[in-house]
C-alpha atoms as a PDB file:
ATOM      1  CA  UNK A   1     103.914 107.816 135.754  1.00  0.00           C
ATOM      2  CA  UNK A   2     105.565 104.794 137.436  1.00  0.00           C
ATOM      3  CA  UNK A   3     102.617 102.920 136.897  1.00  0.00           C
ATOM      4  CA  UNK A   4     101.906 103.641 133.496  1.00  0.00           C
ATOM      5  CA  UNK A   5     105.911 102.579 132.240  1.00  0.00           C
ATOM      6  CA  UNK A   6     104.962  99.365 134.735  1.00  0.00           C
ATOM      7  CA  UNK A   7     101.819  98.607 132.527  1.00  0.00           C
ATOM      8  CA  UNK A   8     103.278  99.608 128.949  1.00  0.00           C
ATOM      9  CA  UNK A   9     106.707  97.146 129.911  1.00  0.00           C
ATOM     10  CA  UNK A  10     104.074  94.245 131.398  1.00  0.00           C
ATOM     11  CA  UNK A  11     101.962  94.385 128.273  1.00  0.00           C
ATOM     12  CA  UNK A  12     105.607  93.743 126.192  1.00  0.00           C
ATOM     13  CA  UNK A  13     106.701  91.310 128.406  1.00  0.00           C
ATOM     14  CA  UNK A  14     103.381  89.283 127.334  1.00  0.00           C
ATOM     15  CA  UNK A  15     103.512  89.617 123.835  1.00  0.00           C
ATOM     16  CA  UNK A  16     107.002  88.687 123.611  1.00  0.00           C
ATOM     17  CA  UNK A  17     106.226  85.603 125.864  1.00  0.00           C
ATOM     18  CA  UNK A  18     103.105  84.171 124.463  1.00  0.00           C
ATOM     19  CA  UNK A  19     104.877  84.702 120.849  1.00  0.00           C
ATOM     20  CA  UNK A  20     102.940  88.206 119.507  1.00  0.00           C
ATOM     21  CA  UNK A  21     105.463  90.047 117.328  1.00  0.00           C
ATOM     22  CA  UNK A  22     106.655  92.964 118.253  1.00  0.00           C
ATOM     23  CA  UNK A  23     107.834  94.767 114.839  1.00  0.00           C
ATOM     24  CA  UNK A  24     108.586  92.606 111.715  1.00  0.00           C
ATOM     25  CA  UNK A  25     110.797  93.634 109.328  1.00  0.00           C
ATOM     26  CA  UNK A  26     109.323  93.048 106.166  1.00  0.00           C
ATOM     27  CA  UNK A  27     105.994  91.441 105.345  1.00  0.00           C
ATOM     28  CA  UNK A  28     104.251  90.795 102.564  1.00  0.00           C
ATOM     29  CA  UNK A  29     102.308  94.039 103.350  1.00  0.00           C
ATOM     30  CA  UNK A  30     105.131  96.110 102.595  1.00  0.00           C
ATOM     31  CA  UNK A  31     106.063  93.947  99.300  1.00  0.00           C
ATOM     32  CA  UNK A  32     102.857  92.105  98.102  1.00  0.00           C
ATOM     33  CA  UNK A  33     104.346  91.375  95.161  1.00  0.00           C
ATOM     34  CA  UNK A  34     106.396  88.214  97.183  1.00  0.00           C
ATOM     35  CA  UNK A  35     103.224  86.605  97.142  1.00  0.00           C
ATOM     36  CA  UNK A  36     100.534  87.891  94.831  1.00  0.00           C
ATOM     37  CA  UNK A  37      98.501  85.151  95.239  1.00  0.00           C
ATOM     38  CA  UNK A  38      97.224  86.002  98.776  1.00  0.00           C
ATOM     39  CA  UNK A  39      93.330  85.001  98.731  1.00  0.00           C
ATOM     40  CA  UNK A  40      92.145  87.986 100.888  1.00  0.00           C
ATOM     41  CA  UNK A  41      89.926  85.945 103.133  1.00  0.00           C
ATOM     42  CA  UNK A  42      88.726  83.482 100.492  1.00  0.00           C
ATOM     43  CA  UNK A  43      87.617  80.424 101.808  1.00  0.00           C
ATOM     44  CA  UNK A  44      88.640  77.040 100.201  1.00  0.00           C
ATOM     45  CA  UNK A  45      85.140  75.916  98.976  1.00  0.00           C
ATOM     46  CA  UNK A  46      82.378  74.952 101.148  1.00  0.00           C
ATOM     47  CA  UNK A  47      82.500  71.455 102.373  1.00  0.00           C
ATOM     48  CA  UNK A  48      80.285  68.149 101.259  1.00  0.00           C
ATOM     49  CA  UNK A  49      77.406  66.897 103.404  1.00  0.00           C
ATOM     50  CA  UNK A  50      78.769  63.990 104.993  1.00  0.00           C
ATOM     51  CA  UNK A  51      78.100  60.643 102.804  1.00  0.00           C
ATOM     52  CA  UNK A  52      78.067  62.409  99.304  1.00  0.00           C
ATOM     53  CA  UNK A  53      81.413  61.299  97.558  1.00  0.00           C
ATOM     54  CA  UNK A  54      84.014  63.761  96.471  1.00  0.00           C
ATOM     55  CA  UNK A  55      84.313  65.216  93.378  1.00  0.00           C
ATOM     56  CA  UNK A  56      86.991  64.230  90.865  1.00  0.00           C
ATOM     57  CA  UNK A  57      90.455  66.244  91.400  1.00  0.00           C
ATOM     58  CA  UNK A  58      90.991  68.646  88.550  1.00  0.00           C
ATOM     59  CA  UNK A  59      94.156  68.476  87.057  1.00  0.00           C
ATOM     60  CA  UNK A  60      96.356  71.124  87.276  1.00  0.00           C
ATOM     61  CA  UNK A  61      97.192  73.006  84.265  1.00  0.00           C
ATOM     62  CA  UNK A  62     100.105  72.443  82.501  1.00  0.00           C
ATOM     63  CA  UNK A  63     102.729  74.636  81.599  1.00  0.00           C
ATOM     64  CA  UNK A  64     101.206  75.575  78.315  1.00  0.00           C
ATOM     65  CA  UNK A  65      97.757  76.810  79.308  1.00  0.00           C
ATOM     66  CA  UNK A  66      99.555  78.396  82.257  1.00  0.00           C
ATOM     67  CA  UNK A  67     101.239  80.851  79.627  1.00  0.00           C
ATOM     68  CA  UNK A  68      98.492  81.142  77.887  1.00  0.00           C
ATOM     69  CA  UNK A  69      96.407  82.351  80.866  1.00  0.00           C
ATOM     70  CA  UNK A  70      99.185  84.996  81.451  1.00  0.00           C
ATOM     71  CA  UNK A  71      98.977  86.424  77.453  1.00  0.00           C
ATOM     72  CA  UNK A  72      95.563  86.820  78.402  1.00  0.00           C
ATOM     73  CA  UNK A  73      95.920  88.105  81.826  1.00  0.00           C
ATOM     74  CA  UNK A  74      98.794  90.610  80.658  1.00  0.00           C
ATOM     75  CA  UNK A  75      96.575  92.137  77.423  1.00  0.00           C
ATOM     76  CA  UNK A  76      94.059  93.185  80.029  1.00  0.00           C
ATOM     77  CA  UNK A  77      96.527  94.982  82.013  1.00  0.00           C
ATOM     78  CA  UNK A  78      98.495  96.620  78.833  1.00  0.00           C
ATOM     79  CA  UNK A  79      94.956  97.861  78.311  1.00  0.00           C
ATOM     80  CA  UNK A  80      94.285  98.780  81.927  1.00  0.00           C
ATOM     81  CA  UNK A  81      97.646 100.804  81.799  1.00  0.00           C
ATOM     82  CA  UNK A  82      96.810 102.331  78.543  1.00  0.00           C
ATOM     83  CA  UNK A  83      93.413 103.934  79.724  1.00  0.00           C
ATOM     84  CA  UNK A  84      94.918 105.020  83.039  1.00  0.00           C
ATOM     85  CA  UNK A  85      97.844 106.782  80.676  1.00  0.00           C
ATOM     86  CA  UNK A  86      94.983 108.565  78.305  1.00  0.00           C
ATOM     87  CA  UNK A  87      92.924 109.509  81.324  1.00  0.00           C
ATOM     88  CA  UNK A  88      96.278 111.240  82.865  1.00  0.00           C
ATOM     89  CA  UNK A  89      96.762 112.583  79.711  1.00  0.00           C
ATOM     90  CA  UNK A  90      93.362 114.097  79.197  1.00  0.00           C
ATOM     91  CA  UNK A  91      93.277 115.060  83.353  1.00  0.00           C
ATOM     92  CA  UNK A  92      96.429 116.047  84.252  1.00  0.00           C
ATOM     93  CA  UNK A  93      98.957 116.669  81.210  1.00  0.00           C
ATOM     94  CA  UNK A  94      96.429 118.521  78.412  1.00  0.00           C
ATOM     95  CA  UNK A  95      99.482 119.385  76.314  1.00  0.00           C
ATOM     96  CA  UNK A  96     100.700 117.481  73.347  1.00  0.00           C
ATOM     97  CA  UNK A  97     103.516 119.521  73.218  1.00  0.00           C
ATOM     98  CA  UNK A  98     104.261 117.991  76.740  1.00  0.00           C
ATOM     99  CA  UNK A  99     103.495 114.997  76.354  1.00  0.00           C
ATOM    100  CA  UNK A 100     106.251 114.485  73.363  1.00  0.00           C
ATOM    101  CA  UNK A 101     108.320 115.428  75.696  1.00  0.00           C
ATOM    102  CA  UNK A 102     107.698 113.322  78.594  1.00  0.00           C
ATOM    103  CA  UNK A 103     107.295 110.143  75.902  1.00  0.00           C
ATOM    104  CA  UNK A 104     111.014 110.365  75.839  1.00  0.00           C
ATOM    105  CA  UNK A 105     111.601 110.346  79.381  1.00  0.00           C
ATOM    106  CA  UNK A 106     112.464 107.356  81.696  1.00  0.00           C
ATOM    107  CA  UNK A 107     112.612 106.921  85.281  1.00  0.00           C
ATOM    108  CA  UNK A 108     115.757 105.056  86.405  1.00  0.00           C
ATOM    109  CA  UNK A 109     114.373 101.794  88.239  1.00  0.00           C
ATOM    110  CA  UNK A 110     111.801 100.761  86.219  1.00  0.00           C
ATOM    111  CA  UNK A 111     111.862  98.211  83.727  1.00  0.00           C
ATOM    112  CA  UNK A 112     112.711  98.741  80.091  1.00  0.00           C
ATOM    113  CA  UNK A 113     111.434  96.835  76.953  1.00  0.00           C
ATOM    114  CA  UNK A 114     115.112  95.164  76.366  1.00  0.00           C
ATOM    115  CA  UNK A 115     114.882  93.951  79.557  1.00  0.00           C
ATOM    116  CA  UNK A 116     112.530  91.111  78.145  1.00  0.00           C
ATOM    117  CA  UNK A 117     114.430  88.084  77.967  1.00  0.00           C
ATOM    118  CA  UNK A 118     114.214  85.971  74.199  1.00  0.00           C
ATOM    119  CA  UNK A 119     112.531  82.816  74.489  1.00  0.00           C
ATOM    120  CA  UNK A 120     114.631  80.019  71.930  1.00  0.00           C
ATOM    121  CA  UNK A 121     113.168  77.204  73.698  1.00  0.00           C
ATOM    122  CA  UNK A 122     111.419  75.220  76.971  1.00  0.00           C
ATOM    123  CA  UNK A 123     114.972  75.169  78.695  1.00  0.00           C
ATOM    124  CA  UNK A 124     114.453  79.353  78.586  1.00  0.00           C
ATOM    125  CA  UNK A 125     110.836  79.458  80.229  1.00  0.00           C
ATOM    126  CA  UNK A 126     112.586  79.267  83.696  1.00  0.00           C
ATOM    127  CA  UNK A 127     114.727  82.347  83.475  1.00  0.00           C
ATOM    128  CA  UNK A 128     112.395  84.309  81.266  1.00  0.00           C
ATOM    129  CA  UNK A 129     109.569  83.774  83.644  1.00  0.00           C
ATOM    130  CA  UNK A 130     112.379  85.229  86.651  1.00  0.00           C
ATOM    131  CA  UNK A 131     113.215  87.486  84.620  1.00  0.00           C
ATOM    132  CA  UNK A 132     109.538  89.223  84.064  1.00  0.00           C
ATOM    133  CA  UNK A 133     108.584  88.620  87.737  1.00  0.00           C
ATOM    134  CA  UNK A 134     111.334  90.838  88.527  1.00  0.00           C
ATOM    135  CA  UNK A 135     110.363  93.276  85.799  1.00  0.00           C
ATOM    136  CA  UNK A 136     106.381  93.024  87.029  1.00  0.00           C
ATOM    137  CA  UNK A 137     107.087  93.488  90.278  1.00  0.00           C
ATOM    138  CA  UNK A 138     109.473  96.946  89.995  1.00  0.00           C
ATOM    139  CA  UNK A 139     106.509  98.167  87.520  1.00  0.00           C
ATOM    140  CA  UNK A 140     104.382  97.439  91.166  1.00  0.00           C
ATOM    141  CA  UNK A 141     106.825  99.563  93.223  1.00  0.00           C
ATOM    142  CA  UNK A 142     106.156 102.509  91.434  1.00  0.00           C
ATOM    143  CA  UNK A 143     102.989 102.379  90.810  1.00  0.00           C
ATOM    144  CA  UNK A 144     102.130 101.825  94.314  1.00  0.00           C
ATOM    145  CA  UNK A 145     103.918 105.251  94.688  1.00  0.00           C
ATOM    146  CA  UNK A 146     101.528 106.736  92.127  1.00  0.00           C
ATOM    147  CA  UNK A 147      98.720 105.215  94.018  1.00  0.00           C
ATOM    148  CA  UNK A 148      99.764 106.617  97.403  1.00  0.00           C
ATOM    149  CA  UNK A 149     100.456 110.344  96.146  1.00  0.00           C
ATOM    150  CA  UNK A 150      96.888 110.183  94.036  1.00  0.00           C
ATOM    151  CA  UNK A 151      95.126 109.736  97.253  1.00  0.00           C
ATOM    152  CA  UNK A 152      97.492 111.918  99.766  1.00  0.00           C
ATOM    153  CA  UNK A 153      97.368 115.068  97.117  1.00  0.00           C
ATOM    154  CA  UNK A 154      94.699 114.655  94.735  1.00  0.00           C
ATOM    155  CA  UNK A 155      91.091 113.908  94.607  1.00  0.00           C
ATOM    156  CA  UNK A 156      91.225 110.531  93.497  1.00  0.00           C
ATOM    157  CA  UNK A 157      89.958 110.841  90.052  1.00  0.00           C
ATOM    158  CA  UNK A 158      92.446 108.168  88.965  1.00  0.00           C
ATOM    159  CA  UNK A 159      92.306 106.052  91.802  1.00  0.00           C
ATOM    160  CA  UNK A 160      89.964 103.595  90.097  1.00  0.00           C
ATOM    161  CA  UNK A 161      92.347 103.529  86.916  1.00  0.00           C
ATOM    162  CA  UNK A 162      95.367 103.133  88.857  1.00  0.00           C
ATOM    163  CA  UNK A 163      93.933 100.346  91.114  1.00  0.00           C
ATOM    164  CA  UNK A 164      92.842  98.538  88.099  1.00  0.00           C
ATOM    165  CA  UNK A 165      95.905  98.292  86.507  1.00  0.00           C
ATOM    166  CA  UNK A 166      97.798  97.076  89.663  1.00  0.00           C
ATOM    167  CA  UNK A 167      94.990  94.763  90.189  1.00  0.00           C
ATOM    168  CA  UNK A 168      95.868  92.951  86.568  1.00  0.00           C
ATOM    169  CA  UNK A 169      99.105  93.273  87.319  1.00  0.00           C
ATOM    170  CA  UNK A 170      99.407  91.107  90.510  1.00  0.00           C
ATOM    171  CA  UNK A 171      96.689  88.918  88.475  1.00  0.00           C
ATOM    172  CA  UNK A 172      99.607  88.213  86.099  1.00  0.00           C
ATOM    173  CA  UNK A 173     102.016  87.691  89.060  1.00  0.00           C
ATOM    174  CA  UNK A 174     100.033  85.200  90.386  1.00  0.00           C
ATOM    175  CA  UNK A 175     100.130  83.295  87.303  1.00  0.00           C
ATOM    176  CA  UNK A 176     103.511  83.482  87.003  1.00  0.00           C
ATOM    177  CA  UNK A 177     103.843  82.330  90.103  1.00  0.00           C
ATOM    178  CA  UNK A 178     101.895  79.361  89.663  1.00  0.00           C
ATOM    179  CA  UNK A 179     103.991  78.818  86.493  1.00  0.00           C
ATOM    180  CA  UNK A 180     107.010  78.642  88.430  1.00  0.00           C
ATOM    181  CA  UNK A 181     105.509  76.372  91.101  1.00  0.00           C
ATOM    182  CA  UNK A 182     104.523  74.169  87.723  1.00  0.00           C
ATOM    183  CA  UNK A 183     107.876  73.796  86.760  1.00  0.00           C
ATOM    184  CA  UNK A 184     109.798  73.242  90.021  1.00  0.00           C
ATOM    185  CA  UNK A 185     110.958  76.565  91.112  1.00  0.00           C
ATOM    186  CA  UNK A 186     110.596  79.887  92.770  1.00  0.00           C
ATOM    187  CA  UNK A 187     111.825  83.385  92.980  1.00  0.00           C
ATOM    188  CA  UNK A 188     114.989  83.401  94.951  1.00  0.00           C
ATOM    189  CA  UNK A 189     115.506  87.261  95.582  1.00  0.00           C
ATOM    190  CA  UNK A 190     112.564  89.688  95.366  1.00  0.00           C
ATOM    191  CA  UNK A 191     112.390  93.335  94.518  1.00  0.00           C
ATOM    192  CA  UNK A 192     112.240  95.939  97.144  1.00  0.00           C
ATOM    193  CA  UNK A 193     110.938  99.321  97.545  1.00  0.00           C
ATOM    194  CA  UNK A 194     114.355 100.699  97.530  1.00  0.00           C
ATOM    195  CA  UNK A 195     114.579 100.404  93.493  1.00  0.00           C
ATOM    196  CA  UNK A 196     112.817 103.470  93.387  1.00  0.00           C
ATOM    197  CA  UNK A 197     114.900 106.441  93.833  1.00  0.00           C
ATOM    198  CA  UNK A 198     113.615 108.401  97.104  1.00  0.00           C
ATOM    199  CA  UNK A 199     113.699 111.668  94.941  1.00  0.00           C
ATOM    200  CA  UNK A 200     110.803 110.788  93.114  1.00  0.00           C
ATOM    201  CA  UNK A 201     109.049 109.740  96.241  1.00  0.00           C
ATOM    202  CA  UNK A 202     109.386 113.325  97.705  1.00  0.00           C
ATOM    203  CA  UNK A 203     108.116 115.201  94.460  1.00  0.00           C
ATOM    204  CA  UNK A 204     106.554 118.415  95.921  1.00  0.00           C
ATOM    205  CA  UNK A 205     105.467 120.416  92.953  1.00  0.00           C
ATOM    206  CA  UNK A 206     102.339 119.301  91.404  1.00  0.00           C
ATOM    207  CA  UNK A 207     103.633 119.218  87.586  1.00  0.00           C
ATOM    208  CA  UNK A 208     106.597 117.158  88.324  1.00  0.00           C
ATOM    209  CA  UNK A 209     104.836 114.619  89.972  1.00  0.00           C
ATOM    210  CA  UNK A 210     101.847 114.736  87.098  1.00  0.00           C
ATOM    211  CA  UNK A 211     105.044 114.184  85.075  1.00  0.00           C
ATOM    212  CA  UNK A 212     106.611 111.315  86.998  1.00  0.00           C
ATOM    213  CA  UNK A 213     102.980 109.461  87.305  1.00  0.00           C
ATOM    214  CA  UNK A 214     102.483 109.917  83.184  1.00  0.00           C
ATOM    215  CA  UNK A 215     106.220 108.603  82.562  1.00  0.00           C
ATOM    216  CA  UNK A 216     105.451 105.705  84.688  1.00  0.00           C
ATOM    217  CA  UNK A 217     102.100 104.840  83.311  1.00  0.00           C
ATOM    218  CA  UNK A 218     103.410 105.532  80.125  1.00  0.00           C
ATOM    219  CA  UNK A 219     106.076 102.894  80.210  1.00  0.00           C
ATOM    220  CA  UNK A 220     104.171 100.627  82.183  1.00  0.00           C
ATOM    221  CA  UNK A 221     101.917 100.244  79.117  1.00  0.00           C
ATOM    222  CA  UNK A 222     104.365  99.898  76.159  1.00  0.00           C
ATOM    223  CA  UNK A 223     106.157  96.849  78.378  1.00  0.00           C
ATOM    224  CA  UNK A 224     103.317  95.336  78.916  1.00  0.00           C
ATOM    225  CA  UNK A 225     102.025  95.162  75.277  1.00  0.00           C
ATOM    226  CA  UNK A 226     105.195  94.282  74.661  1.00  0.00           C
ATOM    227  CA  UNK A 227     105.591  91.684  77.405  1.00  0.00           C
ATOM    228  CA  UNK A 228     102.490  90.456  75.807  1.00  0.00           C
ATOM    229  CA  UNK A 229     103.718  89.886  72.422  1.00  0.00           C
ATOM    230  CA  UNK A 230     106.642  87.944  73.884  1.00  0.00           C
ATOM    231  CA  UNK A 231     104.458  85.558  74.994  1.00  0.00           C
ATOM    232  CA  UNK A 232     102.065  85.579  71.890  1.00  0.00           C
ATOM    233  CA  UNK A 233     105.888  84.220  70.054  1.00  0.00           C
ATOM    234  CA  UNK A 234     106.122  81.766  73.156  1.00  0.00           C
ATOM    235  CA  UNK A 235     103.212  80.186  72.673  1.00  0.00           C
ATOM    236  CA  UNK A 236     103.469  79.879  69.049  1.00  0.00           C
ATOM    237  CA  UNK A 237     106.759  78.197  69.184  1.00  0.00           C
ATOM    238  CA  UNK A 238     105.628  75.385  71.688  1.00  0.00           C
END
């Protein structure tokens, strides 16, 4: 017994001193949407044979195409959310009775539609663009929940719609990232997991959380047709 405390407090004592972490607080693991940008793995580009001269630098895009890349980016993850909202509906609701009722429900914590900011001119694209970060990135703290409890309870049937609609959503993060990095700035204060209440993490009964997941995809897909529009009016104003 001695000697196994003696190993498990040497092995410690060696991480800690050669600089392994121990525990880490919070990582982009536990909130990906801080930097949605991650490559996975992807390498840079493979490298010239020595001799050959490098290729031109491509310019980086400005802040118009930038926005336009996101109206683009966003529409396919409206219609992401939309299919993953019928294919609940069809799956896991059935009821058009229900589902009138659950189209006027709302879960506290995720975004709303007035929660867009208006965009009068370029002096707004700053705090609009912080402004839907934040919003994109609460929409990704539920619907990671969604994810989670799909795979834990069910059998996965909407895995592949959920994943694809938090796929095009971190898609659209990215580019609003990059947008931000285009004109100077960055997120100061990022959205954590605690924004969504930890009742409707602990949902037991199967038709409460069918409810909660069709409320969530529900409203994920009218902000981001909205959201969509928004920028549709941007870009026809610059």
């Amino acid at each position: 017994m001695f000697f196994q405390v003696f190993t498990l407090l040497s092995f410690f004592l060696l991480d800690a001193a050669i600089g392994v972490p121990v525990r880490q607080k919070r990582t982009t693991q536990d909130a990906p949407w801080i930097n949605p940008c991650v490559s996975n793995g992807a390498s840079g580009g493979q490298a010239l044979p020595p001799g050959l001269p490098s290729p031109p630098t491509q310019a980086s895009p400005s802040v118009k195409e930038l926005i336009e890349t996101f109206r683009y980016r966003i529409d396919d993850a409206a219609t992401k959310s939309n299919s993953l909202r019928q294919t609940m509906f069809t799956e896991r609701i059935g009821s058009l009775q229900l589902e009138s009722v659950y189209n006027g429900m709302h879960i506290d914590g995720m975004p709303l539609i007035s929660d867009i900011e208006e965009w009068q001119n370029s002096n707004d694209t700053t705090k609009v663009v912080k402004a839907d970060y934040k919003s994109l990135s609460k929409i990704l703290v539920f619907m990671h929940q969604v994810k989670l409890d799909e795979i834990e309870h069910n059998n996965s049937t909407l895995k592949r719609y959920i994943e694809d609609t938090i796929n095009d959503i971190y898609n659209s993060l990215c580019t609003l990232h990059n947008l931000l990095f285009c004109l100077n700035d960055s997120i100061d204060s990022h959205v954590t997991r605690d924004i969504m209440p930890q009742s409707q993490r602990e949902i037991v009964l199967v038709s409460l959380r069918n409810q909660r997941d069709y409320v969530i995809a529900k409203d994920t897909m009218h902000f981001l047709f909205a959201l969509k529009d928004s920028y549709i009016s941007i870009l026809s104003q610059m």
